[in-house]
Protein backbone atom coordinates (compact mmCIF):
# COMPACT_ATOMS: atom_id res chain seq x y z
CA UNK A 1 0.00 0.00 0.00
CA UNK A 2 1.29 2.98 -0.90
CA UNK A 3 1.06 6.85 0.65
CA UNK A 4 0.07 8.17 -2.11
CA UNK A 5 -3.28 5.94 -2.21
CA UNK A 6 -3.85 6.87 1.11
CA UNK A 7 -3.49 10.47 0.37
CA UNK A 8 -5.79 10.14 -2.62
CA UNK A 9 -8.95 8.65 -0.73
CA UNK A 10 -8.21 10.63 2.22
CA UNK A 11 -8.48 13.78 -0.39
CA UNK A 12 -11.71 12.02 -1.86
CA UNK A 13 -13.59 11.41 1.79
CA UNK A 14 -12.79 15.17 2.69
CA UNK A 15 -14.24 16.18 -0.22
CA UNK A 16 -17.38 13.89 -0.51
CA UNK A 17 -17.73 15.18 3.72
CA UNK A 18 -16.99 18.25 3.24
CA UNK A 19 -14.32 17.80 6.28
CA UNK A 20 -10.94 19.27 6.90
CA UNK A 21 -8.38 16.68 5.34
CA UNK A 22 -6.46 16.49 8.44
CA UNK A 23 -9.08 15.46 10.45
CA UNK A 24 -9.56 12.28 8.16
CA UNK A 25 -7.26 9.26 9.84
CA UNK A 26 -7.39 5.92 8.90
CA UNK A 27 -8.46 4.36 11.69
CA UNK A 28 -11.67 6.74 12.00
CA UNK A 29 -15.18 4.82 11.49
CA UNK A 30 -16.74 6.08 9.17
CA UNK A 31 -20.75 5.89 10.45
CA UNK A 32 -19.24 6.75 13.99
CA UNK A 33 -16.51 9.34 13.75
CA UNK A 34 -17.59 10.84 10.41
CA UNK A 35 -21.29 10.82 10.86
CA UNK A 36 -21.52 9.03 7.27
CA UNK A 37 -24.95 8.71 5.98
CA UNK A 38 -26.19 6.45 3.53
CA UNK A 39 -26.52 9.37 0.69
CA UNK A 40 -22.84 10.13 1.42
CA UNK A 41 -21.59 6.62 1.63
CA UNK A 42 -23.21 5.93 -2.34
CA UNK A 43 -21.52 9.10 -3.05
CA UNK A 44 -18.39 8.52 -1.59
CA UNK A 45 -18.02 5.03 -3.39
CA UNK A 46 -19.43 6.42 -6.40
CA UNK A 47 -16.57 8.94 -6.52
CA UNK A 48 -13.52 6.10 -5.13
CA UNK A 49 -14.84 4.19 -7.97
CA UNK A 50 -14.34 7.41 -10.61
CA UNK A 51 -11.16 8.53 -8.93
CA UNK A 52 -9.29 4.66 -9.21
CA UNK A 53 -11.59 3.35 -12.78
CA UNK A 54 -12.60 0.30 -10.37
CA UNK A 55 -15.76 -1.29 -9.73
CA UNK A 56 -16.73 -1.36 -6.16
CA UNK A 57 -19.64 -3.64 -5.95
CA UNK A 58 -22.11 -3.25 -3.08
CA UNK A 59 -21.92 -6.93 -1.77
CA UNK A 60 -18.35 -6.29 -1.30
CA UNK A 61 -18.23 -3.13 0.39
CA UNK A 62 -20.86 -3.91 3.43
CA UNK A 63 -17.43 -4.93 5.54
CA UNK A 64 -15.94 -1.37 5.26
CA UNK A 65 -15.94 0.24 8.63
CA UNK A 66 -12.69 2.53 8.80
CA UNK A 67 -11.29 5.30 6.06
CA UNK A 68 -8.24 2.57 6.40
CA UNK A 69 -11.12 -0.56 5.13
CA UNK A 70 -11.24 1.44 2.16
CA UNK A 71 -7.57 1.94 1.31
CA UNK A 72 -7.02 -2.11 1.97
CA UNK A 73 -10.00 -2.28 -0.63
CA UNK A 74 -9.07 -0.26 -3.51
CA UNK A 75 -5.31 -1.84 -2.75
CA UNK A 76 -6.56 -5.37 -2.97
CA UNK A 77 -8.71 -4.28 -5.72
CA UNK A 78 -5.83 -2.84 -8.11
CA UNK A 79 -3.97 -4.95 -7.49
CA UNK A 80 -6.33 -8.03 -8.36
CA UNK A 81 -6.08 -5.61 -11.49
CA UNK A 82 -2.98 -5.52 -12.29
CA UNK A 83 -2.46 -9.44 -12.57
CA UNK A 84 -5.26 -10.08 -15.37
């Protein structure tokens, strides 16, 4: 996993919030700490899914929890990309 993937969807869950970038760790929940809705939450995906040209199905994001879920997920996912 690189920093510069974590930057990016850090950049993208700001934006989708509307939050300050620095308050945006990865180990924040994001229906706890972030107050994520489920408007935001298609929006947010919607926008990881522009941002990295992956598909982020819905049966396999229910298990994201943290803004650091979603790194490991677009990571596994390009990666799982990059082989075929």
């Amino acid at each position: 996993m690189t920093t510069n993937l974590q930057q990016r969807v850090t950049k993208i869950v700001s934006e989708v919030l509307n939050q300050n970038e620095s308050a945006i760790r990865l180990d924040v929940s994001l229906r706890d700490d972030l107050q994520i809705d489920s408007l935001h939450q298609m929006t947010l995906f919607i926008a990881l899914e522009d941002e990295f040209q992956l598909n982020m199905p819905p049966e396999e994001v229910t298990g994201i929890i943290t803004v650091n879920d979603i790194v490991d997920f677009i990571d596994k996912k390009l990666q799982e990309l990059s082989l075929t």
